[in-house]
Structures are given as C-alpha cells and as structure tokens.
C-alpha atoms as a PDB file:
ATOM      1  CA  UNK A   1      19.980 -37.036  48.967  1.00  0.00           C
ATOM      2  CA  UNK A   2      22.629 -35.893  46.728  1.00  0.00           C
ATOM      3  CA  UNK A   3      23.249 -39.189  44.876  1.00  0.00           C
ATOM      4  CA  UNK A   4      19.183 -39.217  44.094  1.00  0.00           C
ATOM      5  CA  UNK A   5      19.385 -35.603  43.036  1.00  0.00           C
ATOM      6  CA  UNK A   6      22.293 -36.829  40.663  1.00  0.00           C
ATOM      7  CA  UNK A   7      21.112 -39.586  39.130  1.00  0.00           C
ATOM      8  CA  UNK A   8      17.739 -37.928  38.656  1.00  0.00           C
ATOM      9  CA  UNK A   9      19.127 -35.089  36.810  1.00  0.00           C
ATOM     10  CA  UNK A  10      21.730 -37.731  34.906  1.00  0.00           C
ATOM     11  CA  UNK A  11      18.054 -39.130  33.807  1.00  0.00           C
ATOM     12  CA  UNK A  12      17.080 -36.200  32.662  1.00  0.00           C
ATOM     13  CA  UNK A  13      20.079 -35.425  30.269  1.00  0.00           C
ATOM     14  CA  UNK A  14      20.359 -38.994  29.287  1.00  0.00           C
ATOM     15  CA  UNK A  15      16.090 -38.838  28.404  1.00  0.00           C
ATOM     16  CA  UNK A  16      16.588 -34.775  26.769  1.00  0.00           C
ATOM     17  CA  UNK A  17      19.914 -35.850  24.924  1.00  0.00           C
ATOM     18  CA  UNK A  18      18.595 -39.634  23.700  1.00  0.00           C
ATOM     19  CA  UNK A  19      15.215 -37.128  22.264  1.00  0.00           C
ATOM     20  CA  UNK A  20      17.427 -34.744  20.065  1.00  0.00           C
ATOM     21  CA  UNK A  21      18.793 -37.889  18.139  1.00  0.00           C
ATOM     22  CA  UNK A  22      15.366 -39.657  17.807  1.00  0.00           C
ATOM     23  CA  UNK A  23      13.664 -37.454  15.903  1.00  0.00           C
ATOM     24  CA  UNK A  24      12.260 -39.153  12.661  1.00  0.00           C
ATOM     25  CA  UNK A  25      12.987 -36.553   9.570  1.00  0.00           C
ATOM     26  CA  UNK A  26       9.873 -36.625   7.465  1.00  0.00           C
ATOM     27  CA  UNK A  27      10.225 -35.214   3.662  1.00  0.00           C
ATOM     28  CA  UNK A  28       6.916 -34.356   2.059  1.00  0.00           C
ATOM     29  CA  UNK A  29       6.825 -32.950  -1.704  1.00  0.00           C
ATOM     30  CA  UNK A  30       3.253 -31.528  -2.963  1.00  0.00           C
ATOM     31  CA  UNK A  31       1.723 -33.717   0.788  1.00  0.00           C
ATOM     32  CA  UNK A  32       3.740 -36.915  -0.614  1.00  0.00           C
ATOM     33  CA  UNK A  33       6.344 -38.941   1.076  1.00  0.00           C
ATOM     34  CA  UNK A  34       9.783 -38.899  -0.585  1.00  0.00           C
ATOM     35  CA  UNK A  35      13.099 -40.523   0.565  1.00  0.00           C
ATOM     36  CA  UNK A  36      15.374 -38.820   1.840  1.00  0.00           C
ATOM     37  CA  UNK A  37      17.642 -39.119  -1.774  1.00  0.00           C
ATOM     38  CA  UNK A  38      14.535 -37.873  -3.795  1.00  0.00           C
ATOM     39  CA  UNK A  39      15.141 -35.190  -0.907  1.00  0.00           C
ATOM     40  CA  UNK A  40      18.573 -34.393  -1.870  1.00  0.00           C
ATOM     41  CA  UNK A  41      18.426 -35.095  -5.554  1.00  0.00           C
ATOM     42  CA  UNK A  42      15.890 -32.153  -6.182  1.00  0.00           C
ATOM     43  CA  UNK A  43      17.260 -29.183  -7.551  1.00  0.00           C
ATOM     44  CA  UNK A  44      17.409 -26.165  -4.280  1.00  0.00           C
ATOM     45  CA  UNK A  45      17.015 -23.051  -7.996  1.00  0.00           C
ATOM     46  CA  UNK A  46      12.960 -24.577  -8.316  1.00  0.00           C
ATOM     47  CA  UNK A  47      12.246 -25.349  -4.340  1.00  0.00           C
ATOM     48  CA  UNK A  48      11.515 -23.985  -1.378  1.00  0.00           C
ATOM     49  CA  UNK A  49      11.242 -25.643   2.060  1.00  0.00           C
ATOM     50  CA  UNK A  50       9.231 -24.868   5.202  1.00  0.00           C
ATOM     51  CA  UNK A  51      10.214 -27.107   8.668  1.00  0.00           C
ATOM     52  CA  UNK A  52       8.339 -28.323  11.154  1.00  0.00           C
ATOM     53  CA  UNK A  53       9.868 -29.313  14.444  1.00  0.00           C
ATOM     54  CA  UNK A  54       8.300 -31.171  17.061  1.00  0.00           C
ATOM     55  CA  UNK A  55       9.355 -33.331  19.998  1.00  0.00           C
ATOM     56  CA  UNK A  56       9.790 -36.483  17.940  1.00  0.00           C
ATOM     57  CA  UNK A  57       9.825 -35.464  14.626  1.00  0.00           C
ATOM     58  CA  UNK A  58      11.394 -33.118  11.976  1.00  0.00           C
ATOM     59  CA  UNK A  59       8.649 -32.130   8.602  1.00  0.00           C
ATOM     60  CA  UNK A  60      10.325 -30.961   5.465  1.00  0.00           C
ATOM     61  CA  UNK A  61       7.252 -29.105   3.432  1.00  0.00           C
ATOM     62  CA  UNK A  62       8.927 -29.062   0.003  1.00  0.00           C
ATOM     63  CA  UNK A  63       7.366 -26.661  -2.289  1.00  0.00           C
ATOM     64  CA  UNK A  64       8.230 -25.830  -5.852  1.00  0.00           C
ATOM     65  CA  UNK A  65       8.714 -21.857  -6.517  1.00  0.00           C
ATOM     66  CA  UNK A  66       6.355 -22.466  -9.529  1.00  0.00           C
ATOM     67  CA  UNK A  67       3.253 -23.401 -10.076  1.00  0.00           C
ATOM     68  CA  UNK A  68       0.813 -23.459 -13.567  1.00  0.00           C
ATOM     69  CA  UNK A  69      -2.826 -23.158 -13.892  1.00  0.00           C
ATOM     70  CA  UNK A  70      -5.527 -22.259 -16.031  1.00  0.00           C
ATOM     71  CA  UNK A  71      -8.129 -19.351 -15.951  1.00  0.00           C
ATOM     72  CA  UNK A  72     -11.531 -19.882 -16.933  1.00  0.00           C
ATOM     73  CA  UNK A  73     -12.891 -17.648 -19.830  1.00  0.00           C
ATOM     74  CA  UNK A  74     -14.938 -15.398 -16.962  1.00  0.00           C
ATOM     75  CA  UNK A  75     -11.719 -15.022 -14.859  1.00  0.00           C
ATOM     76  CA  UNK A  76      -9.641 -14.119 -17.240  1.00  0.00           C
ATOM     77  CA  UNK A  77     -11.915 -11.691 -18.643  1.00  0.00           C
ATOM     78  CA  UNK A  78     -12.219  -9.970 -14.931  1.00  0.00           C
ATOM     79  CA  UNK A  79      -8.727 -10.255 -14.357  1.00  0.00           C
ATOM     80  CA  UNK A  80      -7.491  -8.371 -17.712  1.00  0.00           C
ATOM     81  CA  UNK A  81     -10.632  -5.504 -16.957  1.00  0.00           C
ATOM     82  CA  UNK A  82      -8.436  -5.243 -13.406  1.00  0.00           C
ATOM     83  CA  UNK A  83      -5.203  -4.595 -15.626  1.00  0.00           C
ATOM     84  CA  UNK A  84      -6.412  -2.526 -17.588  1.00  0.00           C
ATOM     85  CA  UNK A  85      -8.072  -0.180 -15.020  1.00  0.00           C
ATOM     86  CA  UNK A  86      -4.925  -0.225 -12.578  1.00  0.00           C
ATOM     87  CA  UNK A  87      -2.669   0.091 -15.470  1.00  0.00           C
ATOM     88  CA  UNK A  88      -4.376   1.991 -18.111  1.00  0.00           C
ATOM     89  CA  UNK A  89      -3.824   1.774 -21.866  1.00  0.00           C
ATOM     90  CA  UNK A  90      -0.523   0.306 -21.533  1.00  0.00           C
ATOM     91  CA  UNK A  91      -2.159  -2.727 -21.189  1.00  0.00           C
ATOM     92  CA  UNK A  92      -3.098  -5.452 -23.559  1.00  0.00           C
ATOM     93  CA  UNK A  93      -4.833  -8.753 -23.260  1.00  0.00           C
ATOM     94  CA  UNK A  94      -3.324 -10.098 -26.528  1.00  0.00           C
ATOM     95  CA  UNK A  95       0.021 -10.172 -25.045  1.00  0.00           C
ATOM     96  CA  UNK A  96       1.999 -12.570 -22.302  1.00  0.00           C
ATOM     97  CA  UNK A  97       1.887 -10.114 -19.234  1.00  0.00           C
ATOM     98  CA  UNK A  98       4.457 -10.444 -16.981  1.00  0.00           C
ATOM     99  CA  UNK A  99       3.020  -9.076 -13.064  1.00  0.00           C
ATOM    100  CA  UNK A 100       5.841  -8.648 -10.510  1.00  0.00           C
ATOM    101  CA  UNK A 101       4.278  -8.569  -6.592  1.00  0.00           C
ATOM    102  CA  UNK A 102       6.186  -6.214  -4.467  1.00  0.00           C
ATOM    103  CA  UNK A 103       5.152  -6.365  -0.648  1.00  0.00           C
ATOM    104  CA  UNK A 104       7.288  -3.861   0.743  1.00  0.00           C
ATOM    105  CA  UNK A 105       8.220  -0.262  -0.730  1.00  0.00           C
ATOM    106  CA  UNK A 106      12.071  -0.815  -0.037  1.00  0.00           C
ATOM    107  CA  UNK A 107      14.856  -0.881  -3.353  1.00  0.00           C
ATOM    108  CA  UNK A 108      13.696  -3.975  -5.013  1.00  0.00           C
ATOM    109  CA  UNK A 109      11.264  -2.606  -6.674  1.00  0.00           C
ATOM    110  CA  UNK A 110      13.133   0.277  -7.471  1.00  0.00           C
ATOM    111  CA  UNK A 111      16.296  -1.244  -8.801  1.00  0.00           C
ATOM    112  CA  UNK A 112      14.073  -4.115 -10.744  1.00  0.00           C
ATOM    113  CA  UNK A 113      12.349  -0.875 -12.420  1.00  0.00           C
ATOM    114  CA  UNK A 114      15.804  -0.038 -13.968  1.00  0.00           C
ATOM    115  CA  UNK A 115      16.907  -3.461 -14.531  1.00  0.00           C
ATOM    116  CA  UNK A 116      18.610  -3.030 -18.184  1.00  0.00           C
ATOM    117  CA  UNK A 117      18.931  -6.264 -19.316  1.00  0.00           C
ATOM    118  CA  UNK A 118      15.487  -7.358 -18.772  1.00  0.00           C
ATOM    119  CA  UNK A 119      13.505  -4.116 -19.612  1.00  0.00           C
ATOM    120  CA  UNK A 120      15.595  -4.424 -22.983  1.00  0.00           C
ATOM    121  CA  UNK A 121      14.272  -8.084 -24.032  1.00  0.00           C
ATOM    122  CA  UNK A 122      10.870  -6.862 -22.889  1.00  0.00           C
ATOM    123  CA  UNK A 123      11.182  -4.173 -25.218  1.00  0.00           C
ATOM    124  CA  UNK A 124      12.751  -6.167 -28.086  1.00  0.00           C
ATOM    125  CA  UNK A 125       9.592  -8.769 -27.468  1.00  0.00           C
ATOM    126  CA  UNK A 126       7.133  -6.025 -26.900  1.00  0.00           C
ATOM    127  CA  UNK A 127       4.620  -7.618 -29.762  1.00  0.00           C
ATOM    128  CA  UNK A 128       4.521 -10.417 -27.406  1.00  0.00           C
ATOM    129  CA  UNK A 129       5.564  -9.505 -24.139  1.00  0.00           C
ATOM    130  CA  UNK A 130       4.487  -6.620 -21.599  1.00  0.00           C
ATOM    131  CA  UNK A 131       5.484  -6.145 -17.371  1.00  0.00           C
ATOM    132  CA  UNK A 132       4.939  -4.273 -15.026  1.00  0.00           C
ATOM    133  CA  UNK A 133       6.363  -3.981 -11.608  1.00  0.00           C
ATOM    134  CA  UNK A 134       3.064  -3.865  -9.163  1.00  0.00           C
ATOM    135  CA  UNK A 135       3.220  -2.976  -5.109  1.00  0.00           C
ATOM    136  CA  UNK A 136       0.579  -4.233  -3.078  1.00  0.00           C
ATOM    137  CA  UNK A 137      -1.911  -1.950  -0.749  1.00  0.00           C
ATOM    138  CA  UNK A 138       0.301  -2.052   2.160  1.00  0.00           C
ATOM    139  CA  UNK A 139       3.585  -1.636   0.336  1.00  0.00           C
ATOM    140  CA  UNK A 140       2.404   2.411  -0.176  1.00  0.00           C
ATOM    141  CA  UNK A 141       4.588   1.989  -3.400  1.00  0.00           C
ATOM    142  CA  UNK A 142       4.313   5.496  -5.588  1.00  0.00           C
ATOM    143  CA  UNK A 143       2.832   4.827  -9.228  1.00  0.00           C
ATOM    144  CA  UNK A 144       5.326   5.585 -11.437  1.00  0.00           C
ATOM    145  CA  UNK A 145       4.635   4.480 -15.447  1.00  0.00           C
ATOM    146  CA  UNK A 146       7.773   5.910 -16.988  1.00  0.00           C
ATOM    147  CA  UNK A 147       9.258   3.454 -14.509  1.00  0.00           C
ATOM    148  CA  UNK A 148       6.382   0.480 -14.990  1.00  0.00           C
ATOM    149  CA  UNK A 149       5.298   0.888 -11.500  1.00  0.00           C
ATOM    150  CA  UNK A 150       1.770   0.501 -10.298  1.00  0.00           C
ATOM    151  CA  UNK A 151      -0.285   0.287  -7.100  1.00  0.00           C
ATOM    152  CA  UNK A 152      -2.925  -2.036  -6.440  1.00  0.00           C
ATOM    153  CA  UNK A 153      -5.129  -0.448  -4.083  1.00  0.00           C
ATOM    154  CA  UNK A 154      -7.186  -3.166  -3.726  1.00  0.00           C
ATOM    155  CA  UNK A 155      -4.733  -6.081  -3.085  1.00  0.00           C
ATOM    156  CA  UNK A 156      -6.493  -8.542  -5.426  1.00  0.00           C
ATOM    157  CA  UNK A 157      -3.438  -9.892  -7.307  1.00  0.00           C
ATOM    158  CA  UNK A 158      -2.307 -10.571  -3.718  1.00  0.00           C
ATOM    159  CA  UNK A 159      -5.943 -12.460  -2.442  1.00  0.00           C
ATOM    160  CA  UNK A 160      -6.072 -14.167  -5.882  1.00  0.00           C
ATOM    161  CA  UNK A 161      -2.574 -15.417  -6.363  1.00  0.00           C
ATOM    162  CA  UNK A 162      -0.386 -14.987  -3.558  1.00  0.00           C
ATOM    163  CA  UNK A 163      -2.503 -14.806  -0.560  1.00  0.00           C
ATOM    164  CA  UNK A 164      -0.512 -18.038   1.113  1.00  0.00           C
ATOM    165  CA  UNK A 165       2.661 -16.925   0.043  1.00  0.00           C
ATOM    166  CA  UNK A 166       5.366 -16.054   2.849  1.00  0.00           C
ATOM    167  CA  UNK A 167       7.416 -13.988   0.447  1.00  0.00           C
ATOM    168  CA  UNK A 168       8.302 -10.487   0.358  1.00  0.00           C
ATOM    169  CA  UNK A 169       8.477 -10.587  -4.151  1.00  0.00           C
ATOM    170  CA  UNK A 170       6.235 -13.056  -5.957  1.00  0.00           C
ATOM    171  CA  UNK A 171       5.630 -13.210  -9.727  1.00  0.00           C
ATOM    172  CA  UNK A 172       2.418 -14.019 -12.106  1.00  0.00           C
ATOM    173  CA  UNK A 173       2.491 -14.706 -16.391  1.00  0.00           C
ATOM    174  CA  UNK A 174      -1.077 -13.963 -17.686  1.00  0.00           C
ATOM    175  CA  UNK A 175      -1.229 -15.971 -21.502  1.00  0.00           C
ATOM    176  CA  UNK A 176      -3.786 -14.603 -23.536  1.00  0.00           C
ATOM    177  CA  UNK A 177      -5.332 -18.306 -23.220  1.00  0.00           C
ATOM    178  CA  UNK A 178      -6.201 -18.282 -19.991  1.00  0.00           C
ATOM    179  CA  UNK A 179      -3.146 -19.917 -18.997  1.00  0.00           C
ATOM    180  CA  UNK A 180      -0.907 -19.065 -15.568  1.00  0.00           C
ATOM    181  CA  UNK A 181       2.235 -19.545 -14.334  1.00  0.00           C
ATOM    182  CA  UNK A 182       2.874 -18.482 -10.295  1.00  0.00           C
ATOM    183  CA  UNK A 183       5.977 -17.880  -9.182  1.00  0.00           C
ATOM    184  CA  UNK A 184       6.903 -17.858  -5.460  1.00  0.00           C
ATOM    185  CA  UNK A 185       9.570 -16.132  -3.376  1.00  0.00           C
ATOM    186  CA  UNK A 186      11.917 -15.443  -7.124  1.00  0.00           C
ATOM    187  CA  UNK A 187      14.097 -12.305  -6.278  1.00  0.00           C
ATOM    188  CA  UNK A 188      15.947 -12.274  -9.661  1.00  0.00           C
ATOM    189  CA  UNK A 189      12.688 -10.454 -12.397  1.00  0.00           C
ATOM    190  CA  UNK A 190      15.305 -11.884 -15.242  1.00  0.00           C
ATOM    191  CA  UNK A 191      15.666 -15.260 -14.115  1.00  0.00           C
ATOM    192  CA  UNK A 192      11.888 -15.338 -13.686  1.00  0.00           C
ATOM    193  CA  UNK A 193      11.247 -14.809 -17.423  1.00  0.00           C
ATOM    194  CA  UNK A 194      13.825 -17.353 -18.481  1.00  0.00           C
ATOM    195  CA  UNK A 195      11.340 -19.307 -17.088  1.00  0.00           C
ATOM    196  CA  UNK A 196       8.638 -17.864 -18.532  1.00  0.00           C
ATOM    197  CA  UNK A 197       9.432 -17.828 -22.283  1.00  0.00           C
ATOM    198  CA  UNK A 198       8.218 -20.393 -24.502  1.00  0.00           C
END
C-alpha cells in the first residue's frame, strides 16, 4: 500500500512539475502575434502589459500607453460645450487642451496641480496650450480653479475615453481639429506633454 501511495503521489509531482515548464508563452500586440524578440525589443516608456495565465499557457496583452483618434465635427462640438460648462470661461476650443483623469482624490492630483515646471510651459504656450487637472465622480475631488482643478460630476470623460482603462491617472489632448491623443496609465503630467507637443 505504501509503495502505490508513493508512486502515485511521485506521479503527481512529476505530472504538476512537467505542467509549470510546458506552458506555451503567447505575445499578442494590438490582438497580433509577435515573437518573442519583437517582445523584448519594444520599448517598456510606451507599453503596458496585462497576463493571462492558464494551465497550459501564458498571454502577454501588450498595449501601447497611447493611442490617436479623430472626433467627428458633432463630437467635438459636444465635447468642447462639456468643457466649457464644467470648466467655465477658462476654456477655449481654439486651443490644444490638455485633460488630466484623476480617479482617486489622494496627492497626485494635488502635487500635479503645483507641478512648476509644467504649469510654467503651459503658461509660456498659453496662446496654444490650456490644462486642467479633472477628478472623476467618484474621486469626490474639491474644484479648485486657482489650482486648475475640476470635477466631473457626470463621469463622461471617463465613459467616453477611459471607460476600459485599469488605471488610477489617464490623460486626453483635444486639437481644435477634431484630433485625439489618449494616454493610458502616464503618472508623470510633464512627460505626457512631451508627448503631446507638435
């Protein structure tokens, strides 16, 4: 009895052991197929990955922290009438508008309203360039202008942009052609506009 009850349980680790180092490793950028070196040659500043594990296989979702699209003429101008009633005056359509998404009501937002550096450029580009620092329903963020800090009571920068985002901080450039860029996950606002400028 005790030799069966070994050699089962030898079976066992030999079939649970054998599994761990049989898993196939899948990468997948944008739902393609890469190799493994397209894998590793991608650059970790622009990507972010989500795994799946399974019992025989390992899924790399890559995902790039930016994305670009295009409003249509009727979007944009419902989008912009949004701006301008959360944020007033302040706003204006003919400029680049930089929206920073702020889930939570913790010191991001806070610190990013006092970030020097990159309220300075803003204000040296300010015929071009306006932000504002935005927290959603749930992140019971207190309005502050002085600071550029707004609420969006109604989450619909959140539903339109961001809705399948697993990040606490995302980031949206409005062009005054329609144009988009989405930014995913970014926790530096500065490094987010030195991808922004054109």
């Amino acid at each position: 009895m005790k030799k069966n009850l070994t050699t089962i349980i030898f079976l066992i680790s030999i079939t649970c052991f054998s599994q761990n180092f049989s898993k196939k490793i899948q990468y997948n950028l944008k739902n393609d197929k890469i190799t493994k070196a397209k894998f590793e040659s991608l650059d970790n500043r622009k990507i972010y990955i989500r795994t799946i594990e399974n019992d025989s296989s390992i899924i790399k979702n890559i995902y790039l922290h930016k994305k670009i699209g295009k409003l249509d003429s009727i979007q944009f101008h419902q989008i912009t009438m949004f701006l301008t009633k959360i944020i007033g005056s302040e706003f204006n359509k003919e400029k680049k508008t930089m929206l920073h998404l702020y889930r939570n009501n913790d010191d991001n937002i806070y610190k990013d309203s006092k970030y020097k550096k990159y309220w300075k450029w803003i204000k040296n580009n300010s015929n071009r360039y306006q932000s504002f620092l935005i927290g959603t329903k749930e992140s019971q963020i207190e309005p502050n202008k002085k600071n550029h800090i707004y609420l969006d009571q109604y989450n619909l920068i959140e539903k339109l942009f961001f809705q399948s985002s697993d990040f606490k901080i995302n980031h949206l450039l409005i062009k005054p052609n329609g144009e988009i860029y989405v930014y995913f996950g970014l926790n530096d606002i500065l490094h987010v506009l030195d991808w922004s400028v054109d």
